[in-house]
PDB file of N, CA and C in Angstrom:
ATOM      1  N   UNK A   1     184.736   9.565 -42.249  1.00  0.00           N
ATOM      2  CA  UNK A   1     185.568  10.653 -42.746  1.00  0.00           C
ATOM      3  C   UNK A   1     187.036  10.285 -42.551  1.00  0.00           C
ATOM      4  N   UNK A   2     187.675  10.694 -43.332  1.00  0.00           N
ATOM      5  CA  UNK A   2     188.923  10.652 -43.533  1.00  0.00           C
ATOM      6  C   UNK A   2     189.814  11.210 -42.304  1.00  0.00           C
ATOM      7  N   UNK A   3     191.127  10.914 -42.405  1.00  0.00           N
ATOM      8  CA  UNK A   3     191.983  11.502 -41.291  1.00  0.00           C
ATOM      9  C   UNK A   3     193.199  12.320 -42.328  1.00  0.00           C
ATOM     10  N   UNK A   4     193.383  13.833 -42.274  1.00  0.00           N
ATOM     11  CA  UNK A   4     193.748  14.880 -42.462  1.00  0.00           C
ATOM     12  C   UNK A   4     194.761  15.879 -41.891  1.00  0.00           C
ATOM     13  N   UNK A   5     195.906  15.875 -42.307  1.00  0.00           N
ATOM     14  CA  UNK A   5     196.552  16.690 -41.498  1.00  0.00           C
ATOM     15  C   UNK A   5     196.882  16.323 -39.899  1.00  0.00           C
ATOM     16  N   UNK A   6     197.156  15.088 -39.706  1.00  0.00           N
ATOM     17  CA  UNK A   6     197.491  14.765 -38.494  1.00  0.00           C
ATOM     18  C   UNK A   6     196.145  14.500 -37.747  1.00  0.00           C
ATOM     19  N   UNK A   7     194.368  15.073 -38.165  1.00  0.00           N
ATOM     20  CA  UNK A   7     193.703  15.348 -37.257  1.00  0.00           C
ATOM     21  C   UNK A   7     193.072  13.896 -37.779  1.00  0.00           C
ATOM     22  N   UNK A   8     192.157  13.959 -37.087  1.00  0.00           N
ATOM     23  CA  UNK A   8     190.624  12.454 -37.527  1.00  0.00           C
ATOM     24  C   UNK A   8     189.566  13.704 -37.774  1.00  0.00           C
ATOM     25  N   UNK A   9     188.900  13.449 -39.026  1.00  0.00           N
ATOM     26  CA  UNK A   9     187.516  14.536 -39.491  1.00  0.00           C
ATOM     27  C   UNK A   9     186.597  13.830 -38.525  1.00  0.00           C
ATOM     28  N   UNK A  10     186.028  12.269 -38.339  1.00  0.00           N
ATOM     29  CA  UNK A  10     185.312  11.683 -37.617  1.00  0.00           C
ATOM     30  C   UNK A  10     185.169  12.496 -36.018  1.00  0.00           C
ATOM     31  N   UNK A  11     186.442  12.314 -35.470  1.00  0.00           N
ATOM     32  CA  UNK A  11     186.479  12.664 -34.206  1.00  0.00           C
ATOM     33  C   UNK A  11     186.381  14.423 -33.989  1.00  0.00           C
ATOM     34  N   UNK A  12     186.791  15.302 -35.320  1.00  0.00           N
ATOM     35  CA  UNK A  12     186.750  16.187 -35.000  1.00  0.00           C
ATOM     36  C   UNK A  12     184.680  16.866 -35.456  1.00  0.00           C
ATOM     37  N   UNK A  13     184.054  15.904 -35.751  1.00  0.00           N
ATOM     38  CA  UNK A  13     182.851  16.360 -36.096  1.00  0.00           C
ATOM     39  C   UNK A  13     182.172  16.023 -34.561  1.00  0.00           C
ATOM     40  N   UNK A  14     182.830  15.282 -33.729  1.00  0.00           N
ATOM     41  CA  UNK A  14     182.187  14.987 -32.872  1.00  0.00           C
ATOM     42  C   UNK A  14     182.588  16.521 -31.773  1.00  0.00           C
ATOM     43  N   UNK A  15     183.846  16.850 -31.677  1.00  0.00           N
ATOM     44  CA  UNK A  15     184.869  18.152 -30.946  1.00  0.00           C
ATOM     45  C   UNK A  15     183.562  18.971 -31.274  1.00  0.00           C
ATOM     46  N   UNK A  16     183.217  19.329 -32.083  1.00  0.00           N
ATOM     47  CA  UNK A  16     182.564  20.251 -33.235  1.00  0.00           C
ATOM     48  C   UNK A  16     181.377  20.676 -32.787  1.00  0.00           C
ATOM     49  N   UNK A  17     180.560  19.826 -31.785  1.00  0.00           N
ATOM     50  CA  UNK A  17     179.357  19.861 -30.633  1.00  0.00           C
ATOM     51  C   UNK A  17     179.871  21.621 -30.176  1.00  0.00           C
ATOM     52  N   UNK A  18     181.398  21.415 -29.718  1.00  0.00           N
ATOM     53  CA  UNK A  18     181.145  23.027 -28.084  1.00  0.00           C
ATOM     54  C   UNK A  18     181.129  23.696 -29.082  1.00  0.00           C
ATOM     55  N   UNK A  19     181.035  23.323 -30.513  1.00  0.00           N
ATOM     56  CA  UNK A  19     181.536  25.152 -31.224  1.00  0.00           C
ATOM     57  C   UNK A  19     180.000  25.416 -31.786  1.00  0.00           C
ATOM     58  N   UNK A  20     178.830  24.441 -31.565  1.00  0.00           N
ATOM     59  CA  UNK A  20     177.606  24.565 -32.348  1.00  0.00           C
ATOM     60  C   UNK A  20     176.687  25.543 -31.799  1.00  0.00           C
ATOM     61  N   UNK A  21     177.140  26.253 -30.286  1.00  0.00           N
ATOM     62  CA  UNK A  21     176.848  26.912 -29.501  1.00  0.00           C
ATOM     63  C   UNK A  21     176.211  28.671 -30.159  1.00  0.00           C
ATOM     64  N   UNK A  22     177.710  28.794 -31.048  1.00  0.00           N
ATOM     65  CA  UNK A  22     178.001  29.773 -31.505  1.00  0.00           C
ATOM     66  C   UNK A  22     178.211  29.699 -33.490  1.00  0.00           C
ATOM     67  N   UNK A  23     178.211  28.424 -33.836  1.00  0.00           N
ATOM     68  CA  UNK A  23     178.819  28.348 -35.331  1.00  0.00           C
ATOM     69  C   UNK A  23     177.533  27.581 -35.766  1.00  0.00           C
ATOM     70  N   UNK A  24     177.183  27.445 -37.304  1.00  0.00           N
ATOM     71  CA  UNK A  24     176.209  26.672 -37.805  1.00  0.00           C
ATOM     72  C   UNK A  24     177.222  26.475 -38.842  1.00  0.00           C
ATOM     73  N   UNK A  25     177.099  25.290 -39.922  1.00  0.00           N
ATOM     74  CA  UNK A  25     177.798  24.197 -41.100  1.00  0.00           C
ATOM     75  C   UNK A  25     176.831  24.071 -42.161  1.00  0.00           C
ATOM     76  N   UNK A  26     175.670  24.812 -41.454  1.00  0.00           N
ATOM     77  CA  UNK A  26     174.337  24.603 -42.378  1.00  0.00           C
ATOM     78  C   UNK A  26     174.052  25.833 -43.488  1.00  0.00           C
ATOM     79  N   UNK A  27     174.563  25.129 -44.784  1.00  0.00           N
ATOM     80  CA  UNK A  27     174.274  26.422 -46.021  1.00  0.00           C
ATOM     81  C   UNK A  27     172.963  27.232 -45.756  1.00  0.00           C
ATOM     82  N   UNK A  28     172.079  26.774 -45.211  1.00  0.00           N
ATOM     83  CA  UNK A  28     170.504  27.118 -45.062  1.00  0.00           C
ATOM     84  C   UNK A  28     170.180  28.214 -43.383  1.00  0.00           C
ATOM     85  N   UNK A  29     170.852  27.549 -42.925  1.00  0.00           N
ATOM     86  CA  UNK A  29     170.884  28.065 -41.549  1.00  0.00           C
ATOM     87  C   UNK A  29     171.336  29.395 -41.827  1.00  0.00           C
ATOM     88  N   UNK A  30     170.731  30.258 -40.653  1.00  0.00           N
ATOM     89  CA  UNK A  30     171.571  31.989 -40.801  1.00  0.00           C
ATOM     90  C   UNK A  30     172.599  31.736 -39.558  1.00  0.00           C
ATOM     91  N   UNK A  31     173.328  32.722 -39.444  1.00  0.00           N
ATOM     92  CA  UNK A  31     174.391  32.908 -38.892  1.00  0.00           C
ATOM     93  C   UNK A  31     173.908  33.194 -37.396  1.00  0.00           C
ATOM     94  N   UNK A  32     174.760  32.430 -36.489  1.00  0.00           N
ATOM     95  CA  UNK A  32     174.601  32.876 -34.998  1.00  0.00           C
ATOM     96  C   UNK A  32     175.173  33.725 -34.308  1.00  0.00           C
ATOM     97  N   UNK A  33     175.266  33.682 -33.548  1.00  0.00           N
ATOM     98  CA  UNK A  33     176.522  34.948 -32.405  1.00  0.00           C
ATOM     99  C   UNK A  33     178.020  34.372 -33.265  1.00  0.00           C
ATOM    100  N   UNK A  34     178.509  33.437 -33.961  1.00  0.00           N
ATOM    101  CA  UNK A  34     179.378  33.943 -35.060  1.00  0.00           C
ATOM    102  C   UNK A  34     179.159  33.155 -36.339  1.00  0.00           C
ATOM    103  N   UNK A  35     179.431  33.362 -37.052  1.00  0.00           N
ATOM    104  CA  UNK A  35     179.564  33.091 -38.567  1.00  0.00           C
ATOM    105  C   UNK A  35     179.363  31.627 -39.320  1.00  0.00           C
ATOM    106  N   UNK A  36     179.138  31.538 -39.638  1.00  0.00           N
ATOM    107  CA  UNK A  36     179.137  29.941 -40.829  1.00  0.00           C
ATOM    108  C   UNK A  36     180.309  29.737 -40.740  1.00  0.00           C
ATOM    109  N   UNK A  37     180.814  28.445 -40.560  1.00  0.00           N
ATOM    110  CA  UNK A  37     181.915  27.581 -40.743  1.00  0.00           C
ATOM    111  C   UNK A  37     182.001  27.057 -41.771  1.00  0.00           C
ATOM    112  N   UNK A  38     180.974  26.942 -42.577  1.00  0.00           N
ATOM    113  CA  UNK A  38     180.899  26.338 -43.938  1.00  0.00           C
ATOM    114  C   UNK A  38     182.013  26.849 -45.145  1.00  0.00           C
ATOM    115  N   UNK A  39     182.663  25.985 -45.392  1.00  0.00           N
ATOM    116  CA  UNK A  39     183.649  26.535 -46.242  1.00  0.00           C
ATOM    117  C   UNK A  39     184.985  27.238 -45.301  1.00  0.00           C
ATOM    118  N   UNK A  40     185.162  27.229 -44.505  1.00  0.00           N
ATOM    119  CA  UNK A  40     186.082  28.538 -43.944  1.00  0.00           C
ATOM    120  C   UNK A  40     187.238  28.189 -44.105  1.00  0.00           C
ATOM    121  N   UNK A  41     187.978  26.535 -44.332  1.00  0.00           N
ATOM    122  CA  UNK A  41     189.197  26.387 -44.767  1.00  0.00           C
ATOM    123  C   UNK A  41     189.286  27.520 -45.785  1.00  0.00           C
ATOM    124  N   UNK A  42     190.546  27.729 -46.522  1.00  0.00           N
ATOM    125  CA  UNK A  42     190.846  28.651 -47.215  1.00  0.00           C
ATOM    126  C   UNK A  42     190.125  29.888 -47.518  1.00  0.00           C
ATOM    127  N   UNK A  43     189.394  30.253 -46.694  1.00  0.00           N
ATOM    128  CA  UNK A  43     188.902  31.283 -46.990  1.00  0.00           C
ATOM    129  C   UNK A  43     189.207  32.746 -46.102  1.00  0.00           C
ATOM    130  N   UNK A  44     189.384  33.869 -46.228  1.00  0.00           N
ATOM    131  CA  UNK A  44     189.451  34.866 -45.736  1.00  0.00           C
ATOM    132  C   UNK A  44     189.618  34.985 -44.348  1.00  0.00           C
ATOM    133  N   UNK A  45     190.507  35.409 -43.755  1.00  0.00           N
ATOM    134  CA  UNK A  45     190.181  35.487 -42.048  1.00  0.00           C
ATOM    135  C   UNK A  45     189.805  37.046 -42.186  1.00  0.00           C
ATOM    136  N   UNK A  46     188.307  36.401 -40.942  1.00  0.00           N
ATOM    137  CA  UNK A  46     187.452  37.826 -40.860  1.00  0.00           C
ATOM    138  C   UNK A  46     186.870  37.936 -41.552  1.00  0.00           C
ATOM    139  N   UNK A  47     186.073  37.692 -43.049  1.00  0.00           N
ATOM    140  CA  UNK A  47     185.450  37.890 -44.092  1.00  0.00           C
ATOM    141  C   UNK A  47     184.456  36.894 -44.332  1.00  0.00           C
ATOM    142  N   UNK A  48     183.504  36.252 -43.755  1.00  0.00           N
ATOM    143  CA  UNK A  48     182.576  35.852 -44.237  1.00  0.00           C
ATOM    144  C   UNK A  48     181.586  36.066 -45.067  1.00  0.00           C
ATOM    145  N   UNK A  49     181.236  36.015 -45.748  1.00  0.00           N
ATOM    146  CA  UNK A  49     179.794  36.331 -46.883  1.00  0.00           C
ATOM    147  C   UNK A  49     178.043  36.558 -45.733  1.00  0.00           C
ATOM    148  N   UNK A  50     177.626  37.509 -45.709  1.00  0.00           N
ATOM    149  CA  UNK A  50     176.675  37.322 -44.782  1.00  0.00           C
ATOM    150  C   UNK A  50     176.873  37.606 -43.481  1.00  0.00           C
ATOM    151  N   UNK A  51     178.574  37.737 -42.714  1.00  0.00           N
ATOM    152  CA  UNK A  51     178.110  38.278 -41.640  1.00  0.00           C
ATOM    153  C   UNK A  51     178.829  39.074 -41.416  1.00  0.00           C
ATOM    154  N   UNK A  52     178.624  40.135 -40.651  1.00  0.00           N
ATOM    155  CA  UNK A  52     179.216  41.399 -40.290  1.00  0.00           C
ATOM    156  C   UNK A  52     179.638  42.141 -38.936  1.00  0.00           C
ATOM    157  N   UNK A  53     179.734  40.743 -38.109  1.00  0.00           N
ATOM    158  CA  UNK A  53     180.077  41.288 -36.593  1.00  0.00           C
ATOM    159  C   UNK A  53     181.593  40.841 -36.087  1.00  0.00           C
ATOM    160  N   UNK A  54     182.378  41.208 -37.405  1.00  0.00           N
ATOM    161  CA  UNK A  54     183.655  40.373 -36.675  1.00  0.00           C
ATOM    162  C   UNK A  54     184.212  42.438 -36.037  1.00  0.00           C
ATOM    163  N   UNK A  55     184.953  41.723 -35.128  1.00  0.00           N
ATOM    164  CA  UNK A  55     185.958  42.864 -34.211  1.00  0.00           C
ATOM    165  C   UNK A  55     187.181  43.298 -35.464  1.00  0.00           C
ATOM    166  N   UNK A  56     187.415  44.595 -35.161  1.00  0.00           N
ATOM    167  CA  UNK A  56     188.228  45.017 -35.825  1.00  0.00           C
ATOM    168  C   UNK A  56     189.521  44.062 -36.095  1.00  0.00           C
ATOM    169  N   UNK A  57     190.152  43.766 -34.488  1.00  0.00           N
ATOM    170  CA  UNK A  57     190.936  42.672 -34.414  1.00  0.00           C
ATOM    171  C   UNK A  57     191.196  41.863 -35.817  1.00  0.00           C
ATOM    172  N   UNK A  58     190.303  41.102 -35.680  1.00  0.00           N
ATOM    173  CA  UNK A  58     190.327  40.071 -36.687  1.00  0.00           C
ATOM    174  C   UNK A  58     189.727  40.141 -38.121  1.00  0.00           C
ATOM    175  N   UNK A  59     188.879  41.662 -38.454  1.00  0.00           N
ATOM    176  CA  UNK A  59     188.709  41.785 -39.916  1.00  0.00           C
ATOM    177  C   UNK A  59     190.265  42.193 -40.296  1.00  0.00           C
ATOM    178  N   UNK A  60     191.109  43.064 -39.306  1.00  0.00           N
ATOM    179  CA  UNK A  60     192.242  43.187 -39.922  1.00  0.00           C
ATOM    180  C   UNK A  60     193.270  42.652 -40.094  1.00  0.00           C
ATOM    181  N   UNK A  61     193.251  41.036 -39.654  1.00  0.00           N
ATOM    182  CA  UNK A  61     193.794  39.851 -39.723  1.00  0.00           C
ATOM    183  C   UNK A  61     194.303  39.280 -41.345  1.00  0.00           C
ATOM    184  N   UNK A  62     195.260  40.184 -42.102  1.00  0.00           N
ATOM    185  CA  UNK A  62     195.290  38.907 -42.825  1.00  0.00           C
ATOM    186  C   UNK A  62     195.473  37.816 -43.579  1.00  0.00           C
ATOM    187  N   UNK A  63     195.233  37.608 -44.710  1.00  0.00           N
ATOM    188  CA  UNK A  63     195.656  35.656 -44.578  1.00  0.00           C
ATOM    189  C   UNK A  63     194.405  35.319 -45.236  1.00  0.00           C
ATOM    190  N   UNK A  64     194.566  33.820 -45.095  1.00  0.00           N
ATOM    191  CA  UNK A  64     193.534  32.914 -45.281  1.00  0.00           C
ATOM    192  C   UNK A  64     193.595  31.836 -44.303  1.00  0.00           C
ATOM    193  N   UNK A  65     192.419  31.482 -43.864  1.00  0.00           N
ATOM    194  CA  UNK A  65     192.586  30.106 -43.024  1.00  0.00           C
ATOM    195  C   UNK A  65     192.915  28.906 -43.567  1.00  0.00           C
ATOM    196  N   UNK A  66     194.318  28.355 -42.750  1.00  0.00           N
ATOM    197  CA  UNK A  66     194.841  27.326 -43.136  1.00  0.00           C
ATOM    198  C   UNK A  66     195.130  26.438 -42.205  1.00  0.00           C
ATOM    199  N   UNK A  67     195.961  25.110 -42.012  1.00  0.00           N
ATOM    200  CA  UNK A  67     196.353  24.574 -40.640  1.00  0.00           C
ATOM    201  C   UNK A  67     196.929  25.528 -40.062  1.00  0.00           C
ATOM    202  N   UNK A  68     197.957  26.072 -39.861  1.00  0.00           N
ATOM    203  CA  UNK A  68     198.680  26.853 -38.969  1.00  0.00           C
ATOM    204  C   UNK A  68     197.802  27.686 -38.403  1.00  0.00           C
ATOM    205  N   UNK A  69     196.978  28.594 -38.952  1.00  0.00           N
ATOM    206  CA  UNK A  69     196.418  29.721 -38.774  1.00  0.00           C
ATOM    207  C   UNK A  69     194.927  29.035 -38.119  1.00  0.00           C
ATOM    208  N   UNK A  70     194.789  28.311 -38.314  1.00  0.00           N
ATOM    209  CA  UNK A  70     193.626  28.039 -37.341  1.00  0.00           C
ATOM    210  C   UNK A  70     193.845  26.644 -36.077  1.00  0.00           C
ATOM    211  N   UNK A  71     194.411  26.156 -36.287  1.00  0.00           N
ATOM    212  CA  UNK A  71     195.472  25.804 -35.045  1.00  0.00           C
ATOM    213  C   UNK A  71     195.977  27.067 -34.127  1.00  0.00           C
ATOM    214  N   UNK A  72     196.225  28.194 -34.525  1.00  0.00           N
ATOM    215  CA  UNK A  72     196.740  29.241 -33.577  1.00  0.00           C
ATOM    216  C   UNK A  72     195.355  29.777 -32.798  1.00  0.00           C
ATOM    217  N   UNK A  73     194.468  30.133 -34.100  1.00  0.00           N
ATOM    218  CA  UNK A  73     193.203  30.719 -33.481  1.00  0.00           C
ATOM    219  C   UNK A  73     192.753  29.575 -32.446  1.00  0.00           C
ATOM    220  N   UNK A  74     192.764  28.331 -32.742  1.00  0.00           N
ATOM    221  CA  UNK A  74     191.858  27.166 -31.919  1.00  0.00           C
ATOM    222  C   UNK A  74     192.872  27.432 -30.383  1.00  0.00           C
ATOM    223  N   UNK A  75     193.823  27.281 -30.266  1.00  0.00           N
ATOM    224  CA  UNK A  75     194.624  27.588 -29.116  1.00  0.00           C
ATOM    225  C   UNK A  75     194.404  28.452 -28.512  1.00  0.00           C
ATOM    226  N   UNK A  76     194.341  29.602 -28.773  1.00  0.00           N
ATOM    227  CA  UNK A  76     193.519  30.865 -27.964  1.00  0.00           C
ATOM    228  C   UNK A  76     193.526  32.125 -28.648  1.00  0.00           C
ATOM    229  N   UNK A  77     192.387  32.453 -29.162  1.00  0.00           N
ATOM    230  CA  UNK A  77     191.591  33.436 -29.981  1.00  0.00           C
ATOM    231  C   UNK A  77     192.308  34.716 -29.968  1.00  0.00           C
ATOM    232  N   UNK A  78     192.270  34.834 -28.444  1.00  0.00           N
ATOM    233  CA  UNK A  78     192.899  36.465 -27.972  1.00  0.00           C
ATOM    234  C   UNK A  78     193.999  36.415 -28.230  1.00  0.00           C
ATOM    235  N   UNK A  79     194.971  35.519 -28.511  1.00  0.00           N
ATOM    236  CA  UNK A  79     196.143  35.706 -28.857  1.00  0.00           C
ATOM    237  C   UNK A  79     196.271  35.785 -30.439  1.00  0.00           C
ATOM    238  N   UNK A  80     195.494  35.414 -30.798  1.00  0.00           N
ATOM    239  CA  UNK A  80     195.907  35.082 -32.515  1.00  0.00           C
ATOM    240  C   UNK A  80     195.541  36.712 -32.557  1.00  0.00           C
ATOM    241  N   UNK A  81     194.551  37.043 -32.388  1.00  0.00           N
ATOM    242  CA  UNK A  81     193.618  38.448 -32.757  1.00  0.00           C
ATOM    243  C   UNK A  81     193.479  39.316 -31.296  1.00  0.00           C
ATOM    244  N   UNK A  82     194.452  39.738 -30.833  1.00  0.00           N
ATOM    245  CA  UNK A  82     194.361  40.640 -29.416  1.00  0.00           C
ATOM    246  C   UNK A  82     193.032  41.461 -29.860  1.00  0.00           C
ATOM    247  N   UNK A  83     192.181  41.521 -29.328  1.00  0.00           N
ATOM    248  CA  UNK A  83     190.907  42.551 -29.470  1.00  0.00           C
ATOM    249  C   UNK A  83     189.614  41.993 -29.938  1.00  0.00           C
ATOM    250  N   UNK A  84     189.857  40.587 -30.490  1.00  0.00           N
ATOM    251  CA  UNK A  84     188.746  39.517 -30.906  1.00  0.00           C
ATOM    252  C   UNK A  84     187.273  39.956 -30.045  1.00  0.00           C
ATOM    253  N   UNK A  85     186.924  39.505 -30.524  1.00  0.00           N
ATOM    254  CA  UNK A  85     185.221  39.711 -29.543  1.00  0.00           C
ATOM    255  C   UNK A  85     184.375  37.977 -29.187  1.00  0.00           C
ATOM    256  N   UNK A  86     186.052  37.471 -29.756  1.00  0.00           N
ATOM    257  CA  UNK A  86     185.246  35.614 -29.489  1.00  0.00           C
ATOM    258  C   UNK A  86     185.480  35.445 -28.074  1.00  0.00           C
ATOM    259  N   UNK A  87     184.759  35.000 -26.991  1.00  0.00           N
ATOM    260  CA  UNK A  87     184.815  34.723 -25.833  1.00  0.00           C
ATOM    261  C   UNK A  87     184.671  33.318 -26.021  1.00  0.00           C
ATOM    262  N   UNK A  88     185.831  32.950 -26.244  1.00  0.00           N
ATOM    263  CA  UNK A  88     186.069  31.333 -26.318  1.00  0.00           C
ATOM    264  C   UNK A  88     187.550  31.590 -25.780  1.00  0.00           C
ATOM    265  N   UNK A  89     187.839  30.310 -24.577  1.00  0.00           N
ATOM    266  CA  UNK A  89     188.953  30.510 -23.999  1.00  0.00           C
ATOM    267  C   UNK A  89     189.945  29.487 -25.291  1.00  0.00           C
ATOM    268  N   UNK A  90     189.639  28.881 -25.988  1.00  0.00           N
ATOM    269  CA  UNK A  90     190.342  27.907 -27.014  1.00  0.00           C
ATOM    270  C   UNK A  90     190.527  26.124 -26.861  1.00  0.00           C
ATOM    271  N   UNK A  91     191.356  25.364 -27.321  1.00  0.00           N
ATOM    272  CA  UNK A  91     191.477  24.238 -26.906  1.00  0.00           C
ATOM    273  C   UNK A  91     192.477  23.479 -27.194  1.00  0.00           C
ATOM    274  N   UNK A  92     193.169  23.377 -25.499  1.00  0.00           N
ATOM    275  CA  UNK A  92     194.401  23.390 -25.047  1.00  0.00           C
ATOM    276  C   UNK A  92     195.045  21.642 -26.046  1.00  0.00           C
ATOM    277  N   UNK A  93     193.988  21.008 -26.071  1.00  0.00           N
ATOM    278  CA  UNK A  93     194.404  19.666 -26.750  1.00  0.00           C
ATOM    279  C   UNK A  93     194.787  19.540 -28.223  1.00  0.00           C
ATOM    280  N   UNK A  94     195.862  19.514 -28.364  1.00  0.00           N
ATOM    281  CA  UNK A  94     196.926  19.664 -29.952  1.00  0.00           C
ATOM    282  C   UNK A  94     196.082  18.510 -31.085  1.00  0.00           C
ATOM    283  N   UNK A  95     195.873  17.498 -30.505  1.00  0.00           N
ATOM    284  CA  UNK A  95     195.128  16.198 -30.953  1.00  0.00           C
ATOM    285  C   UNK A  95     193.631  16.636 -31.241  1.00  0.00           C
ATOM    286  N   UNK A  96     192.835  17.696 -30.741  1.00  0.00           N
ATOM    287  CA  UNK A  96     191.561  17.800 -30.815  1.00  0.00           C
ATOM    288  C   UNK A  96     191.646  19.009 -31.685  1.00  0.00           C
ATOM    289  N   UNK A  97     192.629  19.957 -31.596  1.00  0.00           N
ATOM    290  CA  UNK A  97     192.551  20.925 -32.384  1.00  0.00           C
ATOM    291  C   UNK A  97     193.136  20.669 -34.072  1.00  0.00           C
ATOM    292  N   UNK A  98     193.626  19.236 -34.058  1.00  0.00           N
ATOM    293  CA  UNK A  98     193.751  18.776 -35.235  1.00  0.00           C
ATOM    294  C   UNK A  98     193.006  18.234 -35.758  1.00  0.00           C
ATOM    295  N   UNK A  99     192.082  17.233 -35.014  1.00  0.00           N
ATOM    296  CA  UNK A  99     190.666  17.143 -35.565  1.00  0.00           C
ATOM    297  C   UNK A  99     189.752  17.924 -36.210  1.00  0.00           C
ATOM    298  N   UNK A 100     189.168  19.198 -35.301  1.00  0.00           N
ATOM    299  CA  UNK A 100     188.804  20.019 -35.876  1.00  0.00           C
ATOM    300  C   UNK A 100     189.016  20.565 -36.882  1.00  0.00           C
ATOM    301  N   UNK A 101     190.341  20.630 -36.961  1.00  0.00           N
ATOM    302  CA  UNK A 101     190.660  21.053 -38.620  1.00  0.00           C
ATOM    303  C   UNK A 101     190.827  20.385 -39.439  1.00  0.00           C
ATOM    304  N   UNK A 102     190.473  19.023 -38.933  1.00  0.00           N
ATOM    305  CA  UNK A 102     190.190  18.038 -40.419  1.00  0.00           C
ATOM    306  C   UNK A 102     188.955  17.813 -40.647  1.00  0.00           C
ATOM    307  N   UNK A 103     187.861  17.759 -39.806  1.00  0.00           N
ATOM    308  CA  UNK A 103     187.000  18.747 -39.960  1.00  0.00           C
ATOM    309  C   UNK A 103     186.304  19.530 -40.893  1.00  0.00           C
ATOM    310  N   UNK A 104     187.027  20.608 -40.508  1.00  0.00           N
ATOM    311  CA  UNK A 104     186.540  22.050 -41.212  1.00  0.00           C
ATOM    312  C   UNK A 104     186.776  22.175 -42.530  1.00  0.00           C
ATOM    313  N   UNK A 105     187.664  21.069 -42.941  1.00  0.00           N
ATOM    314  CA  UNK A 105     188.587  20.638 -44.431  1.00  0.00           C
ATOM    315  C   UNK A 105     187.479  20.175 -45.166  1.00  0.00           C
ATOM    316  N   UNK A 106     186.440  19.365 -44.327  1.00  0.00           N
ATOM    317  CA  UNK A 106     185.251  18.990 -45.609  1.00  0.00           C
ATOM    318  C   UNK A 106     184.703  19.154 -45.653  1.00  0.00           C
ATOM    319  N   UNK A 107     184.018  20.595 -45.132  1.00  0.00           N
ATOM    320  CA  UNK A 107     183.162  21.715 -45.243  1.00  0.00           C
ATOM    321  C   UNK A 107     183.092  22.177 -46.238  1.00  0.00           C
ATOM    322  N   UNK A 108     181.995  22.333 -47.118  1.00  0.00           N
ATOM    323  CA  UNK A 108     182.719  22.844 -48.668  1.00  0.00           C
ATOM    324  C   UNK A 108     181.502  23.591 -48.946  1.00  0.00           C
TER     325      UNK A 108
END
């Protein structure tokens, strides 16, 4: 995979393990304790197709996910969205959170 936006997609598919906890990439797969990642570059913050447990917080977030905006969320959730219901403390590494979002870029 390509390198994107400052990040490595390679290295960020590997980052991509702590988030499998809670996220699936799999069109087929149903949704876990949160949402499909599939596609989520440009798409809606808070609005997924199929799932319906986001916190007020962050359905009323909005935007579209882009670098900035998910670089902020990856840094720490509760701050992007005070009231979030993600219990993810975030990830403090600028280099890994750019991965990830190169990443999430070829999710389609």
């Amino acid at each position: 995979m390509a390198q994107a936006s400052g990040g490595d997609a390679q290295a960020g598919k590997k980052a991509f393990i702590q988030c499998q906890a809670c996220h699936t990439v799999d069109a087929k797969a149903p949704s876990r304790m949160g949402p499909s990642l599939l596609g989520v570059y440009g798409a809606k913050i808070g609005g997924r197709p199929g799932y319906d447990h986001y916190s007020k917080a962050l359905s009323g977030t909005p935007g579209k996910w882009d670098d900035a905006k998910l670089d902020q969320w990856l840094t720490r959730p509760t701050k992007f969205a005070a009231g979030t219901s993600m219990a993810f403390a975030g990830v403090p590494d600028p280099k890994r959170r750019a991965d990830l979002i190169a990443y999430l870029k070829t999710l389609k």
